[in-house]
N, C-alpha and C. Protein backbone atom coordinates (compact mmCIF):
# COMPACT_ATOMS: atom_id res chain seq x y z
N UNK A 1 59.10 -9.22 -92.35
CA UNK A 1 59.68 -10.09 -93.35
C UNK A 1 61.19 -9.81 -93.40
N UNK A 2 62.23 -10.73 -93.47
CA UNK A 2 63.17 -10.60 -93.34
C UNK A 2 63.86 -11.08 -94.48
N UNK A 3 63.73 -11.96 -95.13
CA UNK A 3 63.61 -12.68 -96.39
C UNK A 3 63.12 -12.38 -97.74
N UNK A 4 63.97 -12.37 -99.23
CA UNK A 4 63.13 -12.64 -100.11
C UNK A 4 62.74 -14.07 -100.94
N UNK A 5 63.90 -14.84 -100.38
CA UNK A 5 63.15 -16.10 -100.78
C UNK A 5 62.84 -17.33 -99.66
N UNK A 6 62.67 -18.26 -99.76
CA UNK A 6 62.77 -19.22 -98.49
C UNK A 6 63.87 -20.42 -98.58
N UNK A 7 64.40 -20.11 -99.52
CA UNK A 7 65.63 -21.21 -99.80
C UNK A 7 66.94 -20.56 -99.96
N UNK A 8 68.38 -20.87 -99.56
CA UNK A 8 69.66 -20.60 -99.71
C UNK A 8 70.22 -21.85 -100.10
N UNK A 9 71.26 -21.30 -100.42
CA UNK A 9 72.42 -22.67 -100.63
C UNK A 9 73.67 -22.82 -99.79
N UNK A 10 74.52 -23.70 -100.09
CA UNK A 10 75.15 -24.27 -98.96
C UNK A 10 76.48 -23.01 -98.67
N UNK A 11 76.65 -22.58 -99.64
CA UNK A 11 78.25 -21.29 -99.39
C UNK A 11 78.00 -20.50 -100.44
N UNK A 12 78.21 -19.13 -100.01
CA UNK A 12 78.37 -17.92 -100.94
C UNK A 12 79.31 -18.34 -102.33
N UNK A 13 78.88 -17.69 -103.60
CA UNK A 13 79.69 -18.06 -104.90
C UNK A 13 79.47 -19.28 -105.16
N UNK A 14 77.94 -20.35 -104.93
CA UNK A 14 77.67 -21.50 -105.53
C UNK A 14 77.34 -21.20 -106.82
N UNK A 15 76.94 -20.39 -106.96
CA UNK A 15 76.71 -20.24 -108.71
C UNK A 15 77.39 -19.81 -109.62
N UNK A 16 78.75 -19.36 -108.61
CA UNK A 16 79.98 -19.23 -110.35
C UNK A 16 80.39 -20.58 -110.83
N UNK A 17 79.95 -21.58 -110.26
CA UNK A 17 80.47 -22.92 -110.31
C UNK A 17 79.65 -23.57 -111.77
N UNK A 18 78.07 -22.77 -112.06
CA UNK A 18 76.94 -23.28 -112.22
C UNK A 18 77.19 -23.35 -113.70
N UNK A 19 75.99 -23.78 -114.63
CA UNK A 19 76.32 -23.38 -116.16
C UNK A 19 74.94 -22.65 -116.49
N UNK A 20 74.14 -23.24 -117.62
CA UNK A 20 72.68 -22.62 -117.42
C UNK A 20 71.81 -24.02 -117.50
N UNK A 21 72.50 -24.93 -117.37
CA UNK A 21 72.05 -26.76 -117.56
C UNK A 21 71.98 -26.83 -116.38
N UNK A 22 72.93 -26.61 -115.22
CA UNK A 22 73.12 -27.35 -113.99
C UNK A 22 71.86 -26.83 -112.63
N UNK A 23 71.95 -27.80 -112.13
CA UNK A 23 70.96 -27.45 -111.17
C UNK A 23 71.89 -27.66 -109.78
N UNK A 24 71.55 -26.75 -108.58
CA UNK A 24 71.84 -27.37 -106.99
C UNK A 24 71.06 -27.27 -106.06
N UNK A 25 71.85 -28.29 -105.53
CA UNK A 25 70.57 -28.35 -104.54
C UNK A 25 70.43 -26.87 -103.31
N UNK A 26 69.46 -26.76 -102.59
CA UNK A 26 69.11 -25.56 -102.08
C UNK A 26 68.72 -25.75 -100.71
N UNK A 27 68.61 -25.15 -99.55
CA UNK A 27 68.45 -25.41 -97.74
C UNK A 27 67.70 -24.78 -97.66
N UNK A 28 66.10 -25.25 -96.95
CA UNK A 28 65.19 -24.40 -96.77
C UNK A 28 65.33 -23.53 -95.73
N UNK A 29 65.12 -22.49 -95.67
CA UNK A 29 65.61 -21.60 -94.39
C UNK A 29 65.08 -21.87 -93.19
N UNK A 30 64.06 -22.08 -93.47
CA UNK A 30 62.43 -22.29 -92.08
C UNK A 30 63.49 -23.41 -90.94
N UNK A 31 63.85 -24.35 -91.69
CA UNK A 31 65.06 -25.20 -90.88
C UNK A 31 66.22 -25.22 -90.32
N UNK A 32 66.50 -23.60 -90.50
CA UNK A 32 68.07 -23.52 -89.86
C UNK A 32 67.36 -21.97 -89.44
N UNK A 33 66.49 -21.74 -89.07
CA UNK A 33 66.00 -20.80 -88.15
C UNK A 33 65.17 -21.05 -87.22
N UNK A 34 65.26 -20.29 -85.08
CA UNK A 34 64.88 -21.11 -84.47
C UNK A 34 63.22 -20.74 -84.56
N UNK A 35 62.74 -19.66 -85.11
CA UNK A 35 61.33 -19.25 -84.88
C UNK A 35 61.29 -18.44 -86.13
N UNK A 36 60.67 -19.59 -87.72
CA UNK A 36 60.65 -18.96 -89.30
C UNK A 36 59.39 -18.12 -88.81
N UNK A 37 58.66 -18.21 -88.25
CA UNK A 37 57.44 -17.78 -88.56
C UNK A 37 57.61 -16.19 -88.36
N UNK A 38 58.19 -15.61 -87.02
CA UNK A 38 58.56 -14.02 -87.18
C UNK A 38 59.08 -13.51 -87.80
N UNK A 39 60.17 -14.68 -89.13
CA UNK A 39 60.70 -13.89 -90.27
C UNK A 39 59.86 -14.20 -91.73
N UNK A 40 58.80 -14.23 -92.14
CA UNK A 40 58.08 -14.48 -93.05
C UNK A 40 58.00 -15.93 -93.40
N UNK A 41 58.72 -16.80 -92.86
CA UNK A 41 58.63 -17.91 -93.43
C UNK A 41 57.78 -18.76 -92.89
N UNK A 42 57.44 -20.10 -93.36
CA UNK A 42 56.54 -21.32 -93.29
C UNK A 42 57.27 -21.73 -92.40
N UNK A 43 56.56 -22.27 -91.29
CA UNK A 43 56.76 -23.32 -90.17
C UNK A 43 56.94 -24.72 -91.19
N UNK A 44 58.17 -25.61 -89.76
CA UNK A 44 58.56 -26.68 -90.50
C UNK A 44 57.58 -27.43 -90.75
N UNK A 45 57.21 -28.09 -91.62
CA UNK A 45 56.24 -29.39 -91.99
C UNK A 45 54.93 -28.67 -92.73
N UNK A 46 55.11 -27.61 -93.29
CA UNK A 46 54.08 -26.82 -93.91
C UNK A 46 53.55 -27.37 -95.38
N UNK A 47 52.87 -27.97 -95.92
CA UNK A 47 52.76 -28.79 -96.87
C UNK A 47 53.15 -27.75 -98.48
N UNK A 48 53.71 -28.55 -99.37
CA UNK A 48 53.88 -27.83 -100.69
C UNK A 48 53.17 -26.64 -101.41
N UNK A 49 51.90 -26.82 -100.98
CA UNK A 49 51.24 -25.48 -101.46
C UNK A 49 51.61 -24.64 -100.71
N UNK A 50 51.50 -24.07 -99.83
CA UNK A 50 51.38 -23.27 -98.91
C UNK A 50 53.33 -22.63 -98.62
N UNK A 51 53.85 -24.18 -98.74
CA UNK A 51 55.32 -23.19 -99.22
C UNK A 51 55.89 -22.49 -100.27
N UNK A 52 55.00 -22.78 -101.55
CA UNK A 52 54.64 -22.37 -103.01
C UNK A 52 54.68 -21.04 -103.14
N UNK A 53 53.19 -20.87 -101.94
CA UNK A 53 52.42 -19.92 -101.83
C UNK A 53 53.24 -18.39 -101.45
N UNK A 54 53.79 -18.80 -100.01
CA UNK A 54 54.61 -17.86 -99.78
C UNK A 54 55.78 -17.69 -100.47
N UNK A 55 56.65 -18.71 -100.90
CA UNK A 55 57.76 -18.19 -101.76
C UNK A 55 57.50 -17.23 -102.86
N UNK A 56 56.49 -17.63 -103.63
CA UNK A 56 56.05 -17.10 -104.91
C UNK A 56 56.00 -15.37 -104.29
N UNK A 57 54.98 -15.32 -103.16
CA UNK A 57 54.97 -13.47 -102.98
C UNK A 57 56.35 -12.54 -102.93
N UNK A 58 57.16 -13.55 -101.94
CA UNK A 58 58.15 -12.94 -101.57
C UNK A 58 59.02 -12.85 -103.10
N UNK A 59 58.99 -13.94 -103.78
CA UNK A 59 59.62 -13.75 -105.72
C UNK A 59 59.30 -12.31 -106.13
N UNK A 60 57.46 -12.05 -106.22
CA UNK A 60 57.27 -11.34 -106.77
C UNK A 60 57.98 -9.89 -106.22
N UNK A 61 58.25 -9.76 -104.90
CA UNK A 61 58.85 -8.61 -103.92
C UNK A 61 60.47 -8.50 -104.92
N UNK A 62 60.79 -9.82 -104.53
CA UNK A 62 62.45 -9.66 -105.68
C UNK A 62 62.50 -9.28 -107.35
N UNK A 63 61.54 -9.77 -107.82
CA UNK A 63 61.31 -9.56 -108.98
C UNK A 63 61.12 -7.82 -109.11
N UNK A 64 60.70 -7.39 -108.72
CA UNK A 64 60.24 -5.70 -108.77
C UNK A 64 61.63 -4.87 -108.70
N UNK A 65 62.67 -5.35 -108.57
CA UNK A 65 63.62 -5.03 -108.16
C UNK A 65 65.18 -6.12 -108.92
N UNK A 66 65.19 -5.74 -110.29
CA UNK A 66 65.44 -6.97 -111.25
C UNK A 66 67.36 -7.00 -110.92
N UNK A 67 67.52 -7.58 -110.53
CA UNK A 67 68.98 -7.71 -110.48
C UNK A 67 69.90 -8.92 -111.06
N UNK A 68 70.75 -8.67 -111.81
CA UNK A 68 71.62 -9.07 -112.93
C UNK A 68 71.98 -10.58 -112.38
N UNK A 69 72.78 -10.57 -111.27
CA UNK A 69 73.07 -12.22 -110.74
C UNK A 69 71.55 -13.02 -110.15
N UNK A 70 69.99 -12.51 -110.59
CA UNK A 70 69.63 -13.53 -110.14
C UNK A 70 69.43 -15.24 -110.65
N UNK A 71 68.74 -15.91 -109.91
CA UNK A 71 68.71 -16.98 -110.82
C UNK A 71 67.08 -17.60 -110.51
N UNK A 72 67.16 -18.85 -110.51
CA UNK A 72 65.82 -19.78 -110.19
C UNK A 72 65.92 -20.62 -108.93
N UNK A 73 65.03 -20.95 -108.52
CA UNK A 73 64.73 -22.37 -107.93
C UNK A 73 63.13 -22.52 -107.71
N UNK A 74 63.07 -23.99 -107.06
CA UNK A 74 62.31 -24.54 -106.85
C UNK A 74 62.32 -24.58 -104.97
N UNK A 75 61.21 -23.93 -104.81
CA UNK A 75 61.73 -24.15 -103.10
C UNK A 75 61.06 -25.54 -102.93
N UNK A 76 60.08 -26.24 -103.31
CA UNK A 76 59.53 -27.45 -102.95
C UNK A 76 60.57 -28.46 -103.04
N UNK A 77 61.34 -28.21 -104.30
CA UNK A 77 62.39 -29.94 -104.74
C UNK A 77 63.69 -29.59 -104.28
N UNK A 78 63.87 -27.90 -103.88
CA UNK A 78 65.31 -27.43 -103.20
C UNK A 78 66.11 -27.58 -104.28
N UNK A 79 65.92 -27.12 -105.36
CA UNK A 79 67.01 -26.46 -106.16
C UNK A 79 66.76 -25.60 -106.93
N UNK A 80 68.00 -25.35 -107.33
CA UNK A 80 68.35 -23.86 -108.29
C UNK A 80 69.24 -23.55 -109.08
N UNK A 81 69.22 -22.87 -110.00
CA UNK A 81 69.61 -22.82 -111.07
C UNK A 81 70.04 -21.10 -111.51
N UNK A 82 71.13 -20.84 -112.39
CA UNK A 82 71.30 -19.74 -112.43
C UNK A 82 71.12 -19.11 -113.78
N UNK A 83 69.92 -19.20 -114.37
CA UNK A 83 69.18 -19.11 -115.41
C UNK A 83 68.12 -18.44 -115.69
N UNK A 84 67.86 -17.22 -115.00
CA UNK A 84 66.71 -16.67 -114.24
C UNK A 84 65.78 -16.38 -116.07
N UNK A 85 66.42 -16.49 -117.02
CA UNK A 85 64.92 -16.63 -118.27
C UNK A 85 64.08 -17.93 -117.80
N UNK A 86 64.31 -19.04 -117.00
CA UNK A 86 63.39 -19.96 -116.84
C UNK A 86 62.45 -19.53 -115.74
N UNK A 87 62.36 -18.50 -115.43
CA UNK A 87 61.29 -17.79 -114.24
C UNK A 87 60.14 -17.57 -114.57
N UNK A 88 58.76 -18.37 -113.92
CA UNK A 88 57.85 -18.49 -113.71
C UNK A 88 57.56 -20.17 -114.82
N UNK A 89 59.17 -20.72 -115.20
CA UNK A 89 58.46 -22.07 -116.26
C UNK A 89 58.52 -22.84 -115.16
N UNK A 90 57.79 -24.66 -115.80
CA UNK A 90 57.94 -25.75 -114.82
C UNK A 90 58.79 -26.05 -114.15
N UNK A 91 59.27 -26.54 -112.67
CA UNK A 91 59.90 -26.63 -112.58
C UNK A 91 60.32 -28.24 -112.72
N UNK A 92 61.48 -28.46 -113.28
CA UNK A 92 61.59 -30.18 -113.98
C UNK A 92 61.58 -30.82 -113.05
N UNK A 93 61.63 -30.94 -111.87
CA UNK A 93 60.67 -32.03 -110.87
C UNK A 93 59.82 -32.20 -110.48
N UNK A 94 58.94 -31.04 -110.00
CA UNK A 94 57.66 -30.80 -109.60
C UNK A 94 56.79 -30.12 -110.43
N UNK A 95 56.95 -29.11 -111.40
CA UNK A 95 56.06 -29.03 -112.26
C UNK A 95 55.68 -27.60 -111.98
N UNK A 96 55.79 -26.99 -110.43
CA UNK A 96 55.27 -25.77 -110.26
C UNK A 96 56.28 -24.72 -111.00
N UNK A 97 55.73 -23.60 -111.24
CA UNK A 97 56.42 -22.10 -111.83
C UNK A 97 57.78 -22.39 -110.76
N UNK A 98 59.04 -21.86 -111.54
CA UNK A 98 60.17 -21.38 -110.72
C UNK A 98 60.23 -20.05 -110.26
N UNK A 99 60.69 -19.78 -109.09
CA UNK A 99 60.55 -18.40 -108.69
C UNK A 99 62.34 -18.07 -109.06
N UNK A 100 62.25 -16.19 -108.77
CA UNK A 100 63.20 -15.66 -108.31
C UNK A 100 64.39 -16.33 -107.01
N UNK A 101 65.90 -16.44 -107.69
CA UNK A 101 66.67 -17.00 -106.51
C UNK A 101 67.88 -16.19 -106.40
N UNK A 102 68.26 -15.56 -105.16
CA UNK A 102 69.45 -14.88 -105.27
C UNK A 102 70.64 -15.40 -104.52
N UNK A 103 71.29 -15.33 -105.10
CA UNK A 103 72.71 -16.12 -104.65
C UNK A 103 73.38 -15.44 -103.27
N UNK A 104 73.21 -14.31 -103.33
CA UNK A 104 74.20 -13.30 -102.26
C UNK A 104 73.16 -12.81 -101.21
């Protein structure tokens, strides 16, 4: 595993930009790597559960380990938020728990 979440964003310091309202959008990693599968991640075209599935473990891996700049996202709708008290609520597009998101 090389990863703790399966989503990044577009440039380092997107979230000093952020408020605790704002949301951005997020790049699934599995897609800008040439072979996700040897680094923990979901092969491309892996349906929503199953990318859920694995994000959520790898959350819980970050979560154990609580650090001050994290925040949220949604890896299914690709965004995030730097609000990390909304961790484990709906997420306002899709509805699933938000996981752990780290900016750096």
């Amino acid at each position: 595993m090389m990863y703790s979440q399966v989503d990044i964003t577009e440039a380092f310091g997107d979230d000093q930009r952020l408020g605790p309202e704002d949301w951005i959008t997020t790049v699934p990693l599995n897609a800008t790597t040439a072979d996700p599968e040897s680094m923990g991640l979901s092969p491309v075209g892996t349906d929503a559960d199953e990318i859920h599935r694995v994000a959520s473990r790898l959350s819980e891996l970050r979560e154990s380990i609580p650090i001050p700049s994290d925040g949220v996202y949604c890896p299914v709708c690709h965004i995030a938020n730097v609000n990390h008290g909304r961790l484990r609520t709906p997420c306002p597009q899709w509805g699933r728990p938000l996981l752990t998101f780290g900016w750096d």
